[in-house]
Protein backbone atom coordinates (compact mmCIF):
# COMPACT_ATOMS: atom_id res chain seq x y z
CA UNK A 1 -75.14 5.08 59.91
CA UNK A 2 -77.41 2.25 58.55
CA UNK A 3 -74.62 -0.33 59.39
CA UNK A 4 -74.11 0.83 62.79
CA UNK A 5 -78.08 0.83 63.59
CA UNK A 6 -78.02 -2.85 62.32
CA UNK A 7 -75.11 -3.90 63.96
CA UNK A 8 -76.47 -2.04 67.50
CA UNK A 9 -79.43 -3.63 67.25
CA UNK A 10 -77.83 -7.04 66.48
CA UNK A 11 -75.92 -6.43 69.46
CA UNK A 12 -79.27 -5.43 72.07
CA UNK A 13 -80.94 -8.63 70.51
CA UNK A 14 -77.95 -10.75 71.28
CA UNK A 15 -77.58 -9.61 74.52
CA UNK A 16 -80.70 -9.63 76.09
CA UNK A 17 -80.94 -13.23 75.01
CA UNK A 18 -83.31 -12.77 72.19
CA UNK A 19 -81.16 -13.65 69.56
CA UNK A 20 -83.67 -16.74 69.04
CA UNK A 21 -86.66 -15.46 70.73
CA UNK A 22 -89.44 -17.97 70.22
CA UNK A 23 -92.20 -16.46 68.09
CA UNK A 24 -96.54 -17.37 67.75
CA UNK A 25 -95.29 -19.84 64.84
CA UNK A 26 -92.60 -21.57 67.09
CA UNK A 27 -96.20 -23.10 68.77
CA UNK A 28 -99.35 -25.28 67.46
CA UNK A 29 -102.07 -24.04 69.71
CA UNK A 30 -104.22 -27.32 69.81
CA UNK A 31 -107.26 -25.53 71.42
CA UNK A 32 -109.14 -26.04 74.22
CA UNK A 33 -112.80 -26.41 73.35
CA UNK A 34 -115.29 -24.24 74.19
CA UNK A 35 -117.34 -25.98 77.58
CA UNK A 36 -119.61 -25.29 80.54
CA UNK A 37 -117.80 -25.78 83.78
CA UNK A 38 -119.73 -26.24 87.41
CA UNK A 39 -118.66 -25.79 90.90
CA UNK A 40 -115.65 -27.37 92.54
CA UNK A 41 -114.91 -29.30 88.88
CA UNK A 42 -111.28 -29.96 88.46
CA UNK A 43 -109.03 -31.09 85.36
CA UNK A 44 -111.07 -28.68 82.91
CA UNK A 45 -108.56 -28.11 79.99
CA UNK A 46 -108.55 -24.25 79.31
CA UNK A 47 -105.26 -24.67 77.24
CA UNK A 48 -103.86 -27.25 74.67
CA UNK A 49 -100.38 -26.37 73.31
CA UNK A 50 -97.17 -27.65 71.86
CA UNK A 51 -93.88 -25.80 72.09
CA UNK A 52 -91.60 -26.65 68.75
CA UNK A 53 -88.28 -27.84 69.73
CA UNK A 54 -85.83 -24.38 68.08
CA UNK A 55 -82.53 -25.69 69.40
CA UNK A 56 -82.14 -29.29 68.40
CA UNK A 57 -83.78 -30.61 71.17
CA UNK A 58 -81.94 -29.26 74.02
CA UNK A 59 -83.54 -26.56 75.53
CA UNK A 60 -86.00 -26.62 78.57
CA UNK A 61 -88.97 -24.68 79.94
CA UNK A 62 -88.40 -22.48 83.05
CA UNK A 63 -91.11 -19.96 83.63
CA UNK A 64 -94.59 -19.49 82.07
CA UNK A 65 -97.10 -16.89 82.76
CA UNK A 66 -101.02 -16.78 81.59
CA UNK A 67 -103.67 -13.86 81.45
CA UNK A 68 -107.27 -14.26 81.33
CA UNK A 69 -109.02 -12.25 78.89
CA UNK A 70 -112.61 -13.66 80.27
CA UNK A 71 -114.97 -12.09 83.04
CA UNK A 72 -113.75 -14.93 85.59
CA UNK A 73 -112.21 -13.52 89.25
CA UNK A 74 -109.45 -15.59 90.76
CA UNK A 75 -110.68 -17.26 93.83
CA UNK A 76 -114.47 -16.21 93.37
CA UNK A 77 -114.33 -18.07 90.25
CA UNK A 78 -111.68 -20.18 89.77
CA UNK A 79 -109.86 -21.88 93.06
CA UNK A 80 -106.45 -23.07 90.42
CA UNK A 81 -104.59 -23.32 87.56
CA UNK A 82 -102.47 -26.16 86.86
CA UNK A 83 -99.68 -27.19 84.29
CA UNK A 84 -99.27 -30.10 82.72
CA UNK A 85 -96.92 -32.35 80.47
CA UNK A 86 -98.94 -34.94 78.02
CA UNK A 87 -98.13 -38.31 78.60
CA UNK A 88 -100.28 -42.08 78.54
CA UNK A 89 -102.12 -41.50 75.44
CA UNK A 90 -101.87 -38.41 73.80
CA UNK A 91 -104.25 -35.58 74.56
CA UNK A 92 -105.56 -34.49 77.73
CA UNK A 93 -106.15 -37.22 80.50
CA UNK A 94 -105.20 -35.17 83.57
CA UNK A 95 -104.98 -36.51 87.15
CA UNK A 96 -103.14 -39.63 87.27
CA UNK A 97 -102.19 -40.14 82.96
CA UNK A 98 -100.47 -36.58 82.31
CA UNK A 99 -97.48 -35.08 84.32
CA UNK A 100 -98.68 -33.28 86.85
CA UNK A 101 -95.84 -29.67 86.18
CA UNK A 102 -97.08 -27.49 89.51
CA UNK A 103 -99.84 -25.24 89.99
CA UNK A 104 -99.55 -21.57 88.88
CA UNK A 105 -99.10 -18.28 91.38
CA UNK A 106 -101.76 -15.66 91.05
CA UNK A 107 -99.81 -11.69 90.72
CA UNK A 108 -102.84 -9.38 91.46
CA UNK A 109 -100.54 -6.62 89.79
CA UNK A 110 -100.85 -7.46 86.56
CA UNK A 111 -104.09 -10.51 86.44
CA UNK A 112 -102.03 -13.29 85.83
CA UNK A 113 -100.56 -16.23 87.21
CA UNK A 114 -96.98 -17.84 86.72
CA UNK A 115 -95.28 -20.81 87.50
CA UNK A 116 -91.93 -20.68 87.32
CA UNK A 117 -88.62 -23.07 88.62
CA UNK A 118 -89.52 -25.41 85.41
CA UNK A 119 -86.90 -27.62 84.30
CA UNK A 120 -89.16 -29.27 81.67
CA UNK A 121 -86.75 -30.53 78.59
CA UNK A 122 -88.39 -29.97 74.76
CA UNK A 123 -87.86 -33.08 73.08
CA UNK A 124 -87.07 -33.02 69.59
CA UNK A 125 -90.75 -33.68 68.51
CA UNK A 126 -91.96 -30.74 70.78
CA UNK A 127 -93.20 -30.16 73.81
CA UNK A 128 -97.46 -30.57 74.38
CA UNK A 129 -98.30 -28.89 77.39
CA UNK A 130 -101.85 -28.16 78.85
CA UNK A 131 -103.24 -25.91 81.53
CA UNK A 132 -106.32 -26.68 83.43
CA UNK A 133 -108.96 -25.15 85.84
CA UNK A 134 -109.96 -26.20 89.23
CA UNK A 135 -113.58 -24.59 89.37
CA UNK A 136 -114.23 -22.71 93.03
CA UNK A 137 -116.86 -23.50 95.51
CA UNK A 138 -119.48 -20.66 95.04
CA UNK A 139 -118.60 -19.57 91.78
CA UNK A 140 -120.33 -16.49 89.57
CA UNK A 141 -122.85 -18.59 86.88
CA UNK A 142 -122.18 -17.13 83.66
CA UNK A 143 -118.86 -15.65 84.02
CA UNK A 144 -116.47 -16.69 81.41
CA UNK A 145 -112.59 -18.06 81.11
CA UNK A 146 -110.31 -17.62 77.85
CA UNK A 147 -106.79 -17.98 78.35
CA UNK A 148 -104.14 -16.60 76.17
CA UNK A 149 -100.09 -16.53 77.27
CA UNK A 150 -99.02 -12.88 77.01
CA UNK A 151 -96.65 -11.40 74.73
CA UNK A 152 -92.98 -11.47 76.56
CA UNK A 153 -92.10 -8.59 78.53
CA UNK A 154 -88.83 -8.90 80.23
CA UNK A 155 -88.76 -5.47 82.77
CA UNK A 156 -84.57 -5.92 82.94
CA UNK A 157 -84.15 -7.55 79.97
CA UNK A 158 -81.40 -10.36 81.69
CA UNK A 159 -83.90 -13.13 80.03
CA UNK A 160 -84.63 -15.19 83.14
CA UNK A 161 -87.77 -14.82 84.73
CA UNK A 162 -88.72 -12.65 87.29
CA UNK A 163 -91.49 -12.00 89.20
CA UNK A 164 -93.68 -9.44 86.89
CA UNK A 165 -92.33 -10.83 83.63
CA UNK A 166 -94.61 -11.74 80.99
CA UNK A 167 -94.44 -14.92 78.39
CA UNK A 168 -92.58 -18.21 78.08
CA UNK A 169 -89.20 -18.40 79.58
CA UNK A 170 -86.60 -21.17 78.33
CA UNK A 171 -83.65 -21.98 79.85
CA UNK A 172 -81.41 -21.06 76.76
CA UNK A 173 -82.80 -17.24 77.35
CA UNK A 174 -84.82 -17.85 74.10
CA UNK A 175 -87.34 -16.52 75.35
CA UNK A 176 -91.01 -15.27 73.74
CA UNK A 177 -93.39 -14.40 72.51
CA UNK A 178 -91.97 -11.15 70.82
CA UNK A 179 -94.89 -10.63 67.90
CA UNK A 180 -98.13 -11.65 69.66
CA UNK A 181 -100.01 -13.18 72.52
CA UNK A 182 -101.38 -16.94 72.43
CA UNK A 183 -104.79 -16.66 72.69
CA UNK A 184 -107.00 -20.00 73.46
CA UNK A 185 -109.87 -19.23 70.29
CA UNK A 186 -112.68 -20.96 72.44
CA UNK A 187 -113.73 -19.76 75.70
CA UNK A 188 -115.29 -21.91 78.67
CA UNK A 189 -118.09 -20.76 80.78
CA UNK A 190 -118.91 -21.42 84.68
CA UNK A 191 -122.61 -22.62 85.31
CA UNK A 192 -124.18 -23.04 88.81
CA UNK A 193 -126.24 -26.14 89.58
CA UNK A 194 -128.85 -26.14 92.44
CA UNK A 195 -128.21 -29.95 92.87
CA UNK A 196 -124.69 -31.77 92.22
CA UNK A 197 -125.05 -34.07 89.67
CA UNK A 198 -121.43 -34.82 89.20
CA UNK A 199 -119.78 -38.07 89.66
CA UNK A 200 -116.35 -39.17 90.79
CA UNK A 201 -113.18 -39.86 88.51
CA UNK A 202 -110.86 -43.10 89.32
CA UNK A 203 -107.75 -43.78 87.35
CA UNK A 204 -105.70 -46.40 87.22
CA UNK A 205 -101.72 -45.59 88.02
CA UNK A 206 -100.52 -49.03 88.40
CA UNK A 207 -99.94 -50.95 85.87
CA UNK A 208 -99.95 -48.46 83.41
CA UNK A 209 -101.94 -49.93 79.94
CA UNK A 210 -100.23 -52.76 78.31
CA UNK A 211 -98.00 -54.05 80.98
CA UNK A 212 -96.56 -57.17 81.58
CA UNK A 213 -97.12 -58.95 85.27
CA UNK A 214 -94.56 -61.83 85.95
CA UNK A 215 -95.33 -62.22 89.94
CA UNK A 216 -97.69 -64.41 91.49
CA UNK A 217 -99.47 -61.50 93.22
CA UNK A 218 -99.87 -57.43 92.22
CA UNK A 219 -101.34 -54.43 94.20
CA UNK A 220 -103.27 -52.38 91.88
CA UNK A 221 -102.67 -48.95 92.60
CA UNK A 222 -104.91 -45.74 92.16
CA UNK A 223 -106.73 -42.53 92.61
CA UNK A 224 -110.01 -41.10 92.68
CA UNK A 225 -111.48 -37.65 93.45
CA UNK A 226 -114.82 -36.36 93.25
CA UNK A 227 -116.25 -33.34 90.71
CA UNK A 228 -118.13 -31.19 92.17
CA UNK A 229 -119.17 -31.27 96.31
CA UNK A 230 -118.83 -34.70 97.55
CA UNK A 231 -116.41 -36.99 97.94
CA UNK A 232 -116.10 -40.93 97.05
CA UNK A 233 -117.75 -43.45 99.08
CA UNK A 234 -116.35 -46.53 97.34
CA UNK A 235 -114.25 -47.77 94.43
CA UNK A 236 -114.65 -50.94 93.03
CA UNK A 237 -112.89 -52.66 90.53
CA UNK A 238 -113.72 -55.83 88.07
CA UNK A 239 -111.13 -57.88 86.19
CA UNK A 240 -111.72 -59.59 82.79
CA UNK A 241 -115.91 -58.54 83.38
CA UNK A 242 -115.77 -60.68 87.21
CA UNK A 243 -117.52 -59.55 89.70
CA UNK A 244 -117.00 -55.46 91.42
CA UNK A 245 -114.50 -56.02 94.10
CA UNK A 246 -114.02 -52.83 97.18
CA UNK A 247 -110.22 -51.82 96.77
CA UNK A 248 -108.99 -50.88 99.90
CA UNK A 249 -108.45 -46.74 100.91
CA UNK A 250 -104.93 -45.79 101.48
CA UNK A 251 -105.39 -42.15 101.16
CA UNK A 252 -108.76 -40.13 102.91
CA UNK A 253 -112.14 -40.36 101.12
CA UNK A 254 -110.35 -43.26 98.10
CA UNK A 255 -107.66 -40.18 97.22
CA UNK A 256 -105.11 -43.54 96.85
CA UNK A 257 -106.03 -46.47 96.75
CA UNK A 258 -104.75 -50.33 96.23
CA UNK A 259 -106.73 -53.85 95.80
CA UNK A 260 -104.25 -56.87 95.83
CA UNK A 261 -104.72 -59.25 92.92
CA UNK A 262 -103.97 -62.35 93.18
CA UNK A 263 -104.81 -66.06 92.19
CA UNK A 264 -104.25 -65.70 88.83
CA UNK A 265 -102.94 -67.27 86.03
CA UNK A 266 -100.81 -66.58 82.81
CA UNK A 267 -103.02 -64.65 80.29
CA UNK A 268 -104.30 -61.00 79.18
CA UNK A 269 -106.61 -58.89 81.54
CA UNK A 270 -108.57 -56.15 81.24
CA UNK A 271 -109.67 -54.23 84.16
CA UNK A 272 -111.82 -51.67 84.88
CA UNK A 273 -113.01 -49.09 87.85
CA UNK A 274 -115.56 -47.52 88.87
CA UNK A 275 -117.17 -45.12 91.63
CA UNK A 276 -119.79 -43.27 93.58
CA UNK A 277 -120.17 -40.38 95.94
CA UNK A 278 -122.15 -39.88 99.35
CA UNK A 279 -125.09 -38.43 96.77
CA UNK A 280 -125.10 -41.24 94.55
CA UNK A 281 -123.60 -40.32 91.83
CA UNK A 282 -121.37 -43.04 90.08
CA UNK A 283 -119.09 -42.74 87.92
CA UNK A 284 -119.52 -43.80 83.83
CA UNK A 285 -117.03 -46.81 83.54
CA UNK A 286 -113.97 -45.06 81.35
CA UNK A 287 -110.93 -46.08 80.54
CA UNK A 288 -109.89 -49.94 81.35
CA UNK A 289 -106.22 -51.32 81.32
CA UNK A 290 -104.91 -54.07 79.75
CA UNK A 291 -102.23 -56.06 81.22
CA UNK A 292 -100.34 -59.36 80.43
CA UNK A 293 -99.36 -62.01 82.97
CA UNK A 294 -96.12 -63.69 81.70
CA UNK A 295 -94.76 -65.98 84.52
CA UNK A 296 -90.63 -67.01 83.99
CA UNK A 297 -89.41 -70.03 83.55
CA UNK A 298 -87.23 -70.95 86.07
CA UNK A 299 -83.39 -72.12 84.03
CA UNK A 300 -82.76 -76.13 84.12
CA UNK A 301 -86.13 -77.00 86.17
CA UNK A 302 -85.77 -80.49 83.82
CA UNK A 303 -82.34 -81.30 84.21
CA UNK A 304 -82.06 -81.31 87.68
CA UNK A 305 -84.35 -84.10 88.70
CA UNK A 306 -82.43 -86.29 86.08
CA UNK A 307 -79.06 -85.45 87.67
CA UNK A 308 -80.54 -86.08 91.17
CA UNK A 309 -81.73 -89.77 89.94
CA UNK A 310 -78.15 -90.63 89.08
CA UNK A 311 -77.09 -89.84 91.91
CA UNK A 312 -79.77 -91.56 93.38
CA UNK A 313 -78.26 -94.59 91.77
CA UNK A 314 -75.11 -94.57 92.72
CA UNK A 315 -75.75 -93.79 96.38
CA UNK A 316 -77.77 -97.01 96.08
CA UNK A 317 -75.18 -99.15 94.74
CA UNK A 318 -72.81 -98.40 97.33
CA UNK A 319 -74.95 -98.60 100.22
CA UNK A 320 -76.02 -102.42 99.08
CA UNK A 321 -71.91 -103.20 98.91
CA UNK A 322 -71.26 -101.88 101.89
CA UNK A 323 -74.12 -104.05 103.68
CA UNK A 324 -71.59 -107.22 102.92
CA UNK A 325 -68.65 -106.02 103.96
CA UNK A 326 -68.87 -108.08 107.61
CA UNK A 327 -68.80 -111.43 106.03
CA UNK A 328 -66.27 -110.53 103.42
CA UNK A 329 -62.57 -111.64 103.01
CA UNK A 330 -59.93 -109.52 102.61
CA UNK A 331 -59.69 -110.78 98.56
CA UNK A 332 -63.07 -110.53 97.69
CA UNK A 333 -63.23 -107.14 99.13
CA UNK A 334 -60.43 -106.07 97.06
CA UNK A 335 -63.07 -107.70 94.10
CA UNK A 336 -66.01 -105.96 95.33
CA UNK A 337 -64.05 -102.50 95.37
CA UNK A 338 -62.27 -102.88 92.02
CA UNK A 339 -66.53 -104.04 90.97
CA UNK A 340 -68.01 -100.87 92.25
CA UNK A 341 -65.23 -98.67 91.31
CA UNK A 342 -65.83 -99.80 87.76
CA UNK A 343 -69.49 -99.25 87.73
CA UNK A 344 -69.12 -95.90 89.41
CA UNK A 345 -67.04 -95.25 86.15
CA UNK A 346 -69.68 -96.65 83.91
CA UNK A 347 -72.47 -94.34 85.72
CA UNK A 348 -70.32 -91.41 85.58
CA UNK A 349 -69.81 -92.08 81.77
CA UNK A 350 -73.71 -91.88 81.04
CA UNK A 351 -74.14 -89.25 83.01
CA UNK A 352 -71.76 -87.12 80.79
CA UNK A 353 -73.48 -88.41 77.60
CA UNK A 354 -76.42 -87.56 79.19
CA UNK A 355 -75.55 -83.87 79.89
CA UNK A 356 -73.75 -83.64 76.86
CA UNK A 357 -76.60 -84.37 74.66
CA UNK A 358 -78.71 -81.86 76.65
CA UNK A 359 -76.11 -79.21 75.42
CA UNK A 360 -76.28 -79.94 71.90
């Protein structure tokens, strides 16, 4: 009887895809921090975690679904949640560093939010992922976020996601967690301001940091977005410490942006943004870029001029014969024609000494 319990439960596991279901110690929960967060705020990391990599590197992420165990409301409180994959440097960067995943689905039925229709491969090294907040308009002061991914719960147990499930869906069906939630340790909490006080963020998207710029010209490419109520009113950017420079608005209130370098020379550069709303708040200078101009050579810009010469030479040569040939008899043109045709040979002769001892 004991065999056949083992082997039916072997067989339930096996088949509902849980044969390898991903448990709490098949994650490093890199914790969020515990902050304040104001109105209409956006990139506020409630969520810092790495998925291990259980089948040599092959599987992917599908479906994901997150619970708040705080006082927060959706929409009263919090406007969005978003995924993200780490990339730039590592840690938390947000709009225009990290992969931007897709923003989760609220499901009143159960509090939570998913986002499924991932296709997100785990490397070998893991897979550091990161959800953040986008902070309503009128929010509660005081209320509180803490965000944990729920325990799995797969209603008919096929292993793929459906709407209602609970957990981390992969697309190998090894699915989780099947021992406990993931449960953010800090919590964040929302804080009202009478004034806004927050400034704009502008990133940098192209070059990304340590590039290497061979044309004679580059658009710098961007994006900037306000925190809190406001919106951008310029964006300037200075190169190697020069002078602030307006980049030009592509998108609505700086959203994209570009400023066209050019003028430059072969070197390193750092360069650096900054902004300001309608209120006046401007933005800290953060992060700068550093890029490397590299023009190419252009192959055999030194030979070329020596072969034209030559030629030069012989063309001369020829045209100073042929000025005689008038008041020429019929033998000493037959001279002058054997003379040219000799020196014709002799130039042709240093010419391939010439290239040849470019080759060597």
């Amino acid at each position: 009887m004991k065999k056949i319990l083992i082997i039916s439960i072997i067989f339930i596991l096996c088949g509902s895809g849980l044969a390898q279901a991903l448990v709490l110690d098949d994650f490093v929960n890199n914790q969020a921090p515990s902050a304040y967060f104001y109105p209409q705020e956006f990139d506020k990391l409630v969520m810092d975690l790495t998925i291990s990599s259980v089948i040599d590197g092959t599987d992917k992420l599908s479906a994901i679904t997150i619970k708040n165990t705080g006082t927060t409301k959706n929409r009263d409180d919090i406007e969005k949640f978003k995924l993200w994959k780490d990339a730039d440097e590592p840690g938390f960067q947000g709009m225009g560093k990290d992969k931007e995943l897709g923003t989760f689905t609220y499901y009143a039925s159960d509090i939570s939010w998913y986002l499924s229709g991932l296709e997100e491969s785990v490397p070998a090294e893991g897979l550091r992922i990161f959800i953040s907040a986008e902070i309503a308009k009128n929010p509660t002061s005081n209320r509180s976020l803490q965000i944990q991914i729920p325990s799995l719960s797969d209603k008919n147990n096929n292993g793929i996601f459906d709407l209602g499930d609970l957990g981390i869906f992969m697309e190998s069906k090894n699915n989780g967690l099947i021992d406990e939630a993931i449960v953010n340790s800090y919590s964040q909490t929302i804080r009202d301001f009478v004034i806004d006080n927050l400034a704009p963020k502008t990133v940098i998207t192209d070059p990304e940091d340590n590039s290497i710029i061979t044309t004679e010209s580059y658009f710098i490419k961007g994006v900037s977005r306000d925190q809190g109520g406001s919106t951008p009113s310029w964006v300037k950017i200075s190169i190697n410490d020069g002078d602030w420079q307006e980049v030009e608005a592509i998108g609505s209130n700086y959203s994209t942006w570009q400023y066209l370098w050019q003028n430059y020379t072969e070197g390193v550069f750092t360069i650096k943004t900054q902004s300001e709303d309608w209120i006046g708040n401007r933005e800290t200078i953060g992060d700068e870029i550093t890029v490397s101009v590299d023009f190419p050579e252009e192959p055999g810009e030194e030979e070329e001029p020596e072969e034209e010469a030559e030629e030069e030479i012989i063309e001369e040569e020829v045209t100073e014969e042929e000025k005689l040939i008038s008041e020429m008899t019929e033998q000493e043109l037959k001279a002058k024609i054997i003379e040219v045709q000799q020196k014709i040979i002799e130039l042709l002769k240093q010419l391939i000494q010439l290239i040849q001892s470019e080759l060597i």
